[in-house]
C-alpha atoms as a PDB file:
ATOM      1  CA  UNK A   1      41.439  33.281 -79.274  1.00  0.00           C
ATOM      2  CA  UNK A   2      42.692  36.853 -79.678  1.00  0.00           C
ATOM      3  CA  UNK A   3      45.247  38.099 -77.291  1.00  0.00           C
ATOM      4  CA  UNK A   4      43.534  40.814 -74.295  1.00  0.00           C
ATOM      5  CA  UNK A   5      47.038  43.271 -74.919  1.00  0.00           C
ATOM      6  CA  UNK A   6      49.503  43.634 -77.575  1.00  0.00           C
ATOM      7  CA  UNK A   7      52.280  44.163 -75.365  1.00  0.00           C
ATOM      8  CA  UNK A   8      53.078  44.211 -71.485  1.00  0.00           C
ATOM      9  CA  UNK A   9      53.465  47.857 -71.487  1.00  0.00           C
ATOM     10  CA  UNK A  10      49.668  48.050 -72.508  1.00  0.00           C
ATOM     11  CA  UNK A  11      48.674  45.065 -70.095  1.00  0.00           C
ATOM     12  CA  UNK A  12      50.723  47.378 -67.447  1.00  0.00           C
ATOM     13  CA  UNK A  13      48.862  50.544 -67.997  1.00  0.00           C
ATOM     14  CA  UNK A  14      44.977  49.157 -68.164  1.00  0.00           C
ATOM     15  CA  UNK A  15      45.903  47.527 -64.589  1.00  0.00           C
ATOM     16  CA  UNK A  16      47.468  50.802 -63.077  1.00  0.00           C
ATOM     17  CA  UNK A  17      44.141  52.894 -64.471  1.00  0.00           C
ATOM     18  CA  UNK A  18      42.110  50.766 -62.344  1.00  0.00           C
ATOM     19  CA  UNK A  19      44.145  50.687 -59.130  1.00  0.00           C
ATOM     20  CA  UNK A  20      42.253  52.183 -56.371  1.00  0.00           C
ATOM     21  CA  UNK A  21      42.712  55.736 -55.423  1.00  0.00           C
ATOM     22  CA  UNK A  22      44.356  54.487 -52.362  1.00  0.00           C
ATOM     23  CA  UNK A  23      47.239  53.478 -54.188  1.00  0.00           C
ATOM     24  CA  UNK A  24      50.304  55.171 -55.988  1.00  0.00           C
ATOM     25  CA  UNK A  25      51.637  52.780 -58.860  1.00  0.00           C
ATOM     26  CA  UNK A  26      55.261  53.501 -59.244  1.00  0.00           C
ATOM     27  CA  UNK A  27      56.265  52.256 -62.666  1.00  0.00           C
ATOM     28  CA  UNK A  28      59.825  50.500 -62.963  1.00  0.00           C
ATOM     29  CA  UNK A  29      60.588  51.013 -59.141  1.00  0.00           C
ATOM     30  CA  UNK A  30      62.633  48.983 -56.748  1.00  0.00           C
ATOM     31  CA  UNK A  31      63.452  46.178 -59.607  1.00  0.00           C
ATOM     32  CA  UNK A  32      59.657  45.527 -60.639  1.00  0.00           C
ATOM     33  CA  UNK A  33      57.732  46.549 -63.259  1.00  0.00           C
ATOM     34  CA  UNK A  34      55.220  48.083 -61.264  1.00  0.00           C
ATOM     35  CA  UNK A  35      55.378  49.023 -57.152  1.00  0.00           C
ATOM     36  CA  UNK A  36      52.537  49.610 -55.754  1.00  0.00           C
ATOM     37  CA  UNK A  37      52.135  51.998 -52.634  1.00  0.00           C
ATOM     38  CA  UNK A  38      49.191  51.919 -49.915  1.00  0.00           C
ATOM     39  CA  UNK A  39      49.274  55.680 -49.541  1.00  0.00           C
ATOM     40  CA  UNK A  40      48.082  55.022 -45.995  1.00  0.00           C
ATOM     41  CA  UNK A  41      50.548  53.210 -44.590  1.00  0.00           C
ATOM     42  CA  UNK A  42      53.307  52.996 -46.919  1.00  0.00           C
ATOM     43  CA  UNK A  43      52.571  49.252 -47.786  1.00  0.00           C
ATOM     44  CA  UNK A  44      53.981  47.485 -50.827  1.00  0.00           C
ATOM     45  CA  UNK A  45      53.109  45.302 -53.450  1.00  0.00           C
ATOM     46  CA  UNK A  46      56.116  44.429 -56.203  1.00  0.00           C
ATOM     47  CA  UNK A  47      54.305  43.684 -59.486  1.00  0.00           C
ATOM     48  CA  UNK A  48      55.941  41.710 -62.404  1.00  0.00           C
ATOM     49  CA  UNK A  49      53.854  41.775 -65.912  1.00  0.00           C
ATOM     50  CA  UNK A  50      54.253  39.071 -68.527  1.00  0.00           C
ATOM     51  CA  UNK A  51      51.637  38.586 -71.095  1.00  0.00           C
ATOM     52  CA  UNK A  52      52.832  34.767 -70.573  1.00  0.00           C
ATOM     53  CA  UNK A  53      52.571  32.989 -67.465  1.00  0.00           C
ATOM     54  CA  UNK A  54      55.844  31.009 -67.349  1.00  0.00           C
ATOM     55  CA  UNK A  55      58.426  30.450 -64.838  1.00  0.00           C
ATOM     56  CA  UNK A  56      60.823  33.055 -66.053  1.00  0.00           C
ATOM     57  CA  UNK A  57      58.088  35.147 -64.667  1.00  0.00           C
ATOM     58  CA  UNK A  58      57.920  33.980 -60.937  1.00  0.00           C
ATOM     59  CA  UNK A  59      61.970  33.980 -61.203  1.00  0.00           C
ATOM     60  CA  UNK A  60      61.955  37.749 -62.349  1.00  0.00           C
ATOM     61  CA  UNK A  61      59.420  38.230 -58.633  1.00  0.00           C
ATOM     62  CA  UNK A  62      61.513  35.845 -56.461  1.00  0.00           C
ATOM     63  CA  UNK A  63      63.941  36.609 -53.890  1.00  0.00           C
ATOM     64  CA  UNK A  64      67.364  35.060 -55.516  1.00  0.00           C
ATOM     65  CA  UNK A  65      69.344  34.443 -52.244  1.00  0.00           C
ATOM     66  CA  UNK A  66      69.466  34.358 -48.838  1.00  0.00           C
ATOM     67  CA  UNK A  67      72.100  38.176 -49.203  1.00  0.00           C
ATOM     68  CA  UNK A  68      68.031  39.275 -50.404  1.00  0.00           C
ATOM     69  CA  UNK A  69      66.502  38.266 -46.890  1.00  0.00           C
ATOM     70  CA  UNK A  70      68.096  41.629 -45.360  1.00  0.00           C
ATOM     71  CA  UNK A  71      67.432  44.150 -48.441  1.00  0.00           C
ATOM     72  CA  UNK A  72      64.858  46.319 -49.467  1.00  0.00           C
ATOM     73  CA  UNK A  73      62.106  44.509 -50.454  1.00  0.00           C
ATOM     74  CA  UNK A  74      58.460  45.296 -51.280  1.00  0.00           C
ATOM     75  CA  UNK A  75      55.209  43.501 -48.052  1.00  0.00           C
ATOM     76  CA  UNK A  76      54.143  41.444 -50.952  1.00  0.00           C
ATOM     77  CA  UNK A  77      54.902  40.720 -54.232  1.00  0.00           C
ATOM     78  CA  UNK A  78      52.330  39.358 -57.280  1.00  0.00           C
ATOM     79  CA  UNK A  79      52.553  38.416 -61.182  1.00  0.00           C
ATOM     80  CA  UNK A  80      50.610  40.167 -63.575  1.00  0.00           C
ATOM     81  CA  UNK A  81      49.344  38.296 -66.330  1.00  0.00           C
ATOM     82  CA  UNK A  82      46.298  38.990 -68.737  1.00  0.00           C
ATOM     83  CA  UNK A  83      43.183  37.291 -67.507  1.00  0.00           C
ATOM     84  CA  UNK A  84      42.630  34.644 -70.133  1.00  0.00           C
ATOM     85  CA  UNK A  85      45.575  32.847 -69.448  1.00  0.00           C
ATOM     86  CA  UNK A  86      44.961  29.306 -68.933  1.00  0.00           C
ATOM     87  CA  UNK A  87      45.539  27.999 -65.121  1.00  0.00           C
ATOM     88  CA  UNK A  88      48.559  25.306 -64.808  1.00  0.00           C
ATOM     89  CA  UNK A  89      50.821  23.797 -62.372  1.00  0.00           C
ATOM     90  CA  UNK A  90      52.697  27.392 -61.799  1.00  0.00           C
ATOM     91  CA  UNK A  91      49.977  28.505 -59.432  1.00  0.00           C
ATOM     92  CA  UNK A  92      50.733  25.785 -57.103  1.00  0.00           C
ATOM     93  CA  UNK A  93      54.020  26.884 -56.786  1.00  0.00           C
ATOM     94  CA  UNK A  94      53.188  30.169 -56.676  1.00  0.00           C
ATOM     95  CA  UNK A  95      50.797  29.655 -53.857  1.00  0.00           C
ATOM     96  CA  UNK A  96      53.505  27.489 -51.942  1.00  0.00           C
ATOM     97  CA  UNK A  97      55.898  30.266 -52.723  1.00  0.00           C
ATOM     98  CA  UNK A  98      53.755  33.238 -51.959  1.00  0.00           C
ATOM     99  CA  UNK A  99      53.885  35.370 -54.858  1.00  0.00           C
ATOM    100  CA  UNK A 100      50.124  36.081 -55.813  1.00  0.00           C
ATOM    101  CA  UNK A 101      48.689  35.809 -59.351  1.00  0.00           C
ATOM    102  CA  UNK A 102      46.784  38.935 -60.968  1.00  0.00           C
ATOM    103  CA  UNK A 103      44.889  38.131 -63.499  1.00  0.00           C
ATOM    104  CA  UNK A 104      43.542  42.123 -65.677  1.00  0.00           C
ATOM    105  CA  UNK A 105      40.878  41.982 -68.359  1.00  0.00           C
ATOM    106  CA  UNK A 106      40.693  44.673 -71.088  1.00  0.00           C
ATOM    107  CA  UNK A 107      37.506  46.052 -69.496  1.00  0.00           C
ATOM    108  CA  UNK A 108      35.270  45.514 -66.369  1.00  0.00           C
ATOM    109  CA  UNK A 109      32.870  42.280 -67.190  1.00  0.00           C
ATOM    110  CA  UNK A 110      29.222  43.446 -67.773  1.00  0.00           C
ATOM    111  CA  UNK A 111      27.579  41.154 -65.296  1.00  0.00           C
ATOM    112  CA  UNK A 112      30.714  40.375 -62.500  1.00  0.00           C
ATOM    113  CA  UNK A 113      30.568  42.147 -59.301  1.00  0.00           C
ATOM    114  CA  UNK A 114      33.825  42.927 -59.202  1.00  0.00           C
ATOM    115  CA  UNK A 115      34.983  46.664 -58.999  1.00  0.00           C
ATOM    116  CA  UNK A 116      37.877  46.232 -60.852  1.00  0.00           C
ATOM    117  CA  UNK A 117      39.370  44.600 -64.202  1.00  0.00           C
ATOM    118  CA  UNK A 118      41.860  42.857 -61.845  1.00  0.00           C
ATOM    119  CA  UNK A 119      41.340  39.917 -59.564  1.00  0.00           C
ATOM    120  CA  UNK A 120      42.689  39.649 -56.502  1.00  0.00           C
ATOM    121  CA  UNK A 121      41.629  43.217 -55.030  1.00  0.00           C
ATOM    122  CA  UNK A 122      44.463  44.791 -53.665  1.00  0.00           C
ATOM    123  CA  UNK A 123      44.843  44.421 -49.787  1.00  0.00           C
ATOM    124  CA  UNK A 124      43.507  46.951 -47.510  1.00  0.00           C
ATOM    125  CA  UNK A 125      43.476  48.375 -44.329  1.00  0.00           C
ATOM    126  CA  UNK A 126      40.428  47.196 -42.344  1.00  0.00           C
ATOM    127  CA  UNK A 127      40.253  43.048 -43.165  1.00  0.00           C
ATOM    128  CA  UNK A 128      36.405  42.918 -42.853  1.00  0.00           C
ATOM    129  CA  UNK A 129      36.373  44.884 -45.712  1.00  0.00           C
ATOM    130  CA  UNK A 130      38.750  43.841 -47.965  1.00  0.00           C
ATOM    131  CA  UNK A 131      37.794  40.973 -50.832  1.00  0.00           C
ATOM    132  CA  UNK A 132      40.424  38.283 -50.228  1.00  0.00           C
ATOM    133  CA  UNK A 133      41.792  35.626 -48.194  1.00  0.00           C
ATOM    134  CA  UNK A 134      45.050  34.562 -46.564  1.00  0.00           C
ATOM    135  CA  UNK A 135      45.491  32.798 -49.730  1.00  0.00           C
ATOM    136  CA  UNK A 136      45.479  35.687 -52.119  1.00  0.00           C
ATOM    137  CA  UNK A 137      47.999  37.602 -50.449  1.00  0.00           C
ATOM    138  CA  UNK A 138      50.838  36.785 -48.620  1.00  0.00           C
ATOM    139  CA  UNK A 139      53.033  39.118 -46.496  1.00  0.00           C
ATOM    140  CA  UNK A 140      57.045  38.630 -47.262  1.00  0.00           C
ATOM    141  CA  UNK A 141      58.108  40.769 -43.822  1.00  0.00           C
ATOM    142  CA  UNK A 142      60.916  42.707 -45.514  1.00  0.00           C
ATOM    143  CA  UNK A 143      63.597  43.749 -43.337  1.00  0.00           C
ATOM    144  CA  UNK A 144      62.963  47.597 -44.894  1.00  0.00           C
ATOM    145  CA  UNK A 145      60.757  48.611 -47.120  1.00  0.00           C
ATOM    146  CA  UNK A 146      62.090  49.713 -51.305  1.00  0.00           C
ATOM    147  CA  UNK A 147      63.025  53.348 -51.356  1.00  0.00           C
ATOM    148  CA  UNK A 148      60.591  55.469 -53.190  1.00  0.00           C
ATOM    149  CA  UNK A 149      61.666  57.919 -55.280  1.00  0.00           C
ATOM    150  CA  UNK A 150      61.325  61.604 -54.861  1.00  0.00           C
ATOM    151  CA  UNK A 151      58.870  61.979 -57.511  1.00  0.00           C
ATOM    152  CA  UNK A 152      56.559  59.522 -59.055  1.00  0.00           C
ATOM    153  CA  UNK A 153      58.207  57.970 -62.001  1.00  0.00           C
ATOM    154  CA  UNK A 154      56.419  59.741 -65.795  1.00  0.00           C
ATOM    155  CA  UNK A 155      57.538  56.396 -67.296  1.00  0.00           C
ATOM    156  CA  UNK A 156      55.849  53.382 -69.527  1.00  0.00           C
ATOM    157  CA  UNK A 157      55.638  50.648 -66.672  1.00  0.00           C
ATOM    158  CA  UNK A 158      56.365  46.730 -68.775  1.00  0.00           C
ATOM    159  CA  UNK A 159      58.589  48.870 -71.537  1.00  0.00           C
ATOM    160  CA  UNK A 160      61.077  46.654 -72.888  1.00  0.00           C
ATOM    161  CA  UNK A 161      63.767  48.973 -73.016  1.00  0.00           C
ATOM    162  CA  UNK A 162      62.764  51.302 -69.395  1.00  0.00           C
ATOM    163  CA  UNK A 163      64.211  54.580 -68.527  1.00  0.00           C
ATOM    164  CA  UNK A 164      64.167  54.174 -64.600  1.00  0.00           C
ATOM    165  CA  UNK A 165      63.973  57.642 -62.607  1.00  0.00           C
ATOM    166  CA  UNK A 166      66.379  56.653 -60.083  1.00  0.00           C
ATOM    167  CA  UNK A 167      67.856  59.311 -57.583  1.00  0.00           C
ATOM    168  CA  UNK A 168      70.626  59.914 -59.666  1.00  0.00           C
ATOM    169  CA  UNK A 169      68.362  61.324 -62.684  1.00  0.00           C
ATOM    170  CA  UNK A 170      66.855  63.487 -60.433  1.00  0.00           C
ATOM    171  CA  UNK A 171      69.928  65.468 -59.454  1.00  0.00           C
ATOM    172  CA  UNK A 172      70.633  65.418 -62.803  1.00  0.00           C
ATOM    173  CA  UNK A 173      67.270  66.772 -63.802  1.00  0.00           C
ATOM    174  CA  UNK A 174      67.828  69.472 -61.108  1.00  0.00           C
ATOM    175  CA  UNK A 175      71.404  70.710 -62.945  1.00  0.00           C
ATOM    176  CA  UNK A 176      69.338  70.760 -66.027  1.00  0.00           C
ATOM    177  CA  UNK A 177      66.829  73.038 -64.569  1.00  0.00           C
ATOM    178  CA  UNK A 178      69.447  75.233 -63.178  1.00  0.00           C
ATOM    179  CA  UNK A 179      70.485  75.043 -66.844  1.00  0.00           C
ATOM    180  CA  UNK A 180      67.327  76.569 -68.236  1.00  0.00           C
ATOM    181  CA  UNK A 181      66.532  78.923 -65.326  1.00  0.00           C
ATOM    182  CA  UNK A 182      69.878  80.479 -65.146  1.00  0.00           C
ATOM    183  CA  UNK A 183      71.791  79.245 -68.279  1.00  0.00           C
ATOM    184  CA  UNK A 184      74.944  77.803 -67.091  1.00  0.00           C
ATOM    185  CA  UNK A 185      76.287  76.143 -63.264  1.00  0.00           C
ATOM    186  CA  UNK A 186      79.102  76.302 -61.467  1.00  0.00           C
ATOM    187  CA  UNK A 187      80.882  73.775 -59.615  1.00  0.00           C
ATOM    188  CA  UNK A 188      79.486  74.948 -56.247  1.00  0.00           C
ATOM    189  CA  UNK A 189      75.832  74.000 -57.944  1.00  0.00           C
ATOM    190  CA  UNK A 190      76.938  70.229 -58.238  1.00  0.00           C
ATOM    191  CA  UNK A 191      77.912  70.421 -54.449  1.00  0.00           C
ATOM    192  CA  UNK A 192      74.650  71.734 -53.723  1.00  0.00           C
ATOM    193  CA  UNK A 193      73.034  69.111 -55.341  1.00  0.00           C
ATOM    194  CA  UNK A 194      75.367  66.326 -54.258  1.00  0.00           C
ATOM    195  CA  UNK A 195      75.670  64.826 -58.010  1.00  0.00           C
ATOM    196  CA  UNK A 196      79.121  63.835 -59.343  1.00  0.00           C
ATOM    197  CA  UNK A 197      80.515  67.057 -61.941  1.00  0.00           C
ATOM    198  CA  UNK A 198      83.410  64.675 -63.503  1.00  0.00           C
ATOM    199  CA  UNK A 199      80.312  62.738 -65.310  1.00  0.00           C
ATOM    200  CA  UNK A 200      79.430  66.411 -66.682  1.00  0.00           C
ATOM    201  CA  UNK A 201      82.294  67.895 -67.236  1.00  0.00           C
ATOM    202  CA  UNK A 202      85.185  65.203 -68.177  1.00  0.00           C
ATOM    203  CA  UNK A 203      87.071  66.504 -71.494  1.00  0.00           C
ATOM    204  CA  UNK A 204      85.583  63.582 -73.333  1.00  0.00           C
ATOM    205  CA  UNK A 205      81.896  64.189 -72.831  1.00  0.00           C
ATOM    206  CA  UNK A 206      81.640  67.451 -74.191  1.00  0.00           C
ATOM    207  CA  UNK A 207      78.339  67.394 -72.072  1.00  0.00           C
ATOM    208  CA  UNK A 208      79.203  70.461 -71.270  1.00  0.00           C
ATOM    209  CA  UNK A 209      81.668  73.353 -72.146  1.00  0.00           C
ATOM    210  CA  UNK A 210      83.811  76.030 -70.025  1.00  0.00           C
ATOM    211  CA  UNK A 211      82.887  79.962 -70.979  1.00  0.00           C
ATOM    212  CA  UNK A 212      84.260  82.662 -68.413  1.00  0.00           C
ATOM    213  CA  UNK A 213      84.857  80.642 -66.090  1.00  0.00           C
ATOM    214  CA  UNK A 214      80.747  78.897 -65.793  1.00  0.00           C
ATOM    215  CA  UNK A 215      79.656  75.918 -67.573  1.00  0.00           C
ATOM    216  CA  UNK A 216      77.326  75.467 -69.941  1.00  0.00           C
ATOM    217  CA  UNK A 217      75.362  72.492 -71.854  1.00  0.00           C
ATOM    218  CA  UNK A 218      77.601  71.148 -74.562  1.00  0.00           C
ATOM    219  CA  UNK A 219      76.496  69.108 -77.754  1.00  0.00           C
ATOM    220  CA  UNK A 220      76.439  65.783 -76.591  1.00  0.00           C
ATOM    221  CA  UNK A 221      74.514  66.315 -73.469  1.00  0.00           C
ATOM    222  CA  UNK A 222      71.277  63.950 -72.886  1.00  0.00           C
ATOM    223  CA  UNK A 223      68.049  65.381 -72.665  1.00  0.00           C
ATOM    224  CA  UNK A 224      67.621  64.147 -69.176  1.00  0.00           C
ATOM    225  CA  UNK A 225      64.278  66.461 -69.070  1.00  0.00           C
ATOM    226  CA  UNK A 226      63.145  64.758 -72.215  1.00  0.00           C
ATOM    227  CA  UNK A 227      63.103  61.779 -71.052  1.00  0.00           C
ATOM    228  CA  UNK A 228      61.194  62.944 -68.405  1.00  0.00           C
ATOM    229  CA  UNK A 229      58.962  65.724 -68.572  1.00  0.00           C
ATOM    230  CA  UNK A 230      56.702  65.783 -66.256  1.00  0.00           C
ATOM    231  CA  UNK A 231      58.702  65.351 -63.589  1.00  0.00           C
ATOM    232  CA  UNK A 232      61.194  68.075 -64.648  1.00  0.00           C
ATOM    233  CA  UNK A 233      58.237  70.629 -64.982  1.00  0.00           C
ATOM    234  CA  UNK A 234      57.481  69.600 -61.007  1.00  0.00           C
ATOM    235  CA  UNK A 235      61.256  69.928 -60.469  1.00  0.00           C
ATOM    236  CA  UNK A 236      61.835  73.476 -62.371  1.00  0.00           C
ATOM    237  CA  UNK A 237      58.183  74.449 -60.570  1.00  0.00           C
ATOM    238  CA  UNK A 238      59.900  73.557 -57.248  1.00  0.00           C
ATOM    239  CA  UNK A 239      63.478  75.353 -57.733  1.00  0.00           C
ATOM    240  CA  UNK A 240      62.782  77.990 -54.784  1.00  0.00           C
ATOM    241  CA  UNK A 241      62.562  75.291 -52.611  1.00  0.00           C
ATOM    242  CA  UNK A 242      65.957  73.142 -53.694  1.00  0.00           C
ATOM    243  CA  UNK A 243      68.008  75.712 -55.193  1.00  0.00           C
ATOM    244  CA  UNK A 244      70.676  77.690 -53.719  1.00  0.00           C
ATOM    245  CA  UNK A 245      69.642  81.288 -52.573  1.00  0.00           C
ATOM    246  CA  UNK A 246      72.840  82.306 -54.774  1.00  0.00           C
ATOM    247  CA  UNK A 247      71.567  80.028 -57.367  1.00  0.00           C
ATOM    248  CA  UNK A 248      68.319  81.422 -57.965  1.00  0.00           C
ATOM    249  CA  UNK A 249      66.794  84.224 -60.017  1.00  0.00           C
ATOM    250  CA  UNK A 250      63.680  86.316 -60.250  1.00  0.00           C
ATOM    251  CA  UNK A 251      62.808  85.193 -63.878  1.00  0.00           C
ATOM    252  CA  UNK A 252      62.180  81.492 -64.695  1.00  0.00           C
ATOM    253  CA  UNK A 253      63.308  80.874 -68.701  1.00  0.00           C
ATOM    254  CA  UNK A 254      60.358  78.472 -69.611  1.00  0.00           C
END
């Protein structure tokens, strides 16, 4: 039998196009592959993909330690695996454990009544709704909730290799639209932003370089805004609202 998806990344994205509109799928968020967010009320799913169901799998979706019990942690958390494979032993444990199976086919079947290509449906507000049982989802209690980005992450949720958009990039996103608006920062621009400028502007970088006393990008900067680009247009698009008043100028250099 032919494999549904070629790779997780492609498993990952036919789930998140299906996802209600009540949901916000944050890709490679808060340790998981995929962290869902119940616009609503701020309710959270952590979602592991594997295009094998195995028990590296539940260990990637478990909590490791009792240190976890008081950390950020998502209301529930679930395995995503492709919908033809074959039920084992690992769903007991799962079910004893908590962590809830979704199982995503490539497309909607022609004659199930189900809304989705993803069993389980998600959780919602109202239970006389919703299509599941205690048994499908099961609510870990976390002392807080993961922290959520400012922006929603423009990256491939499942990639082997992820580039995360973690607070960090975003302040560094910001000094690279302050690069392209105004050409060149200052030190006072890095307070302003609360980022680190000895990452930037250590001698052995050359991310930058010194001119008349203003810094500007140097030859072995990353292309922070490359790597994510549409979050960087919503960042340069926001500038009068983060930037400095000295910082800012009339003409944006798009």
């Amino acid at each position: 039998m032919a494999a549904l998806f070629a790779t997780e990344t492609e498993l990952c994205q036919t789930f998140i196009a299906d996802i209600p509109k009540e949901w916000t799928a944050y890709a490679e968020t808060g340790g998981f592959d995929i962290l869902l967010v119940r616009n609503v009320d701020g309710f959270q799913i952590g979602v592991q993909a594997k295009l094998k169901f195995t028990l590296k799998l539940i260990e990637q979706a478990i909590e490791y330690s009792a240190s976890e019990v008081c950390s950020e942690g998502p209301d529930c958390r679930a395995l995503l695996i492709p919908a033809g494979e074959e039920r084992n032993h690992l769903e007991t444990i799962c079910a004893y454990i908590g962590l809830t199976i979704i199982r995503c086919q490539r497309e909607r079947e022609r004659y199930s009544s189900s809304r989705h290509v993803f069993r389980p449906a998600l959780p919602t507000m109202n239970d006389s709704l919703s299509w599941y049982s205690e048994r499908d989802w099961h609510e870990m209690g976390p002392e807080k909730r993961c922290s959520l980005p400012a922006y929603i992450p423009d990256v491939k949720a499942g990639d082997r290799s992820p580039v995360q958009l973690t607070d960090w990039k975003i302040k560094a996103l910001k000094i690279c639209a302050i690069l392209q608006i105004r050409g060149f920062v200052t030190r006072q621009d890095f307070n302003h932003i609360r980022i680190d400028y000895r990452r930037f502007l250590a001698p052995g970088t050359s991310w930058m370089v010194r001119e008349n006393g203003v810094f500007k990008r140097g030859p072995y900067m990353p292309a922070f805004e490359k790597q994510h680009p549409e979050v960087f247009k919503q960042i340069v698009a926001e500038a009068p609202t983060w930037m400095a008043k000295d910082q800012q100028e009339t003409k944006v250099l798009l």
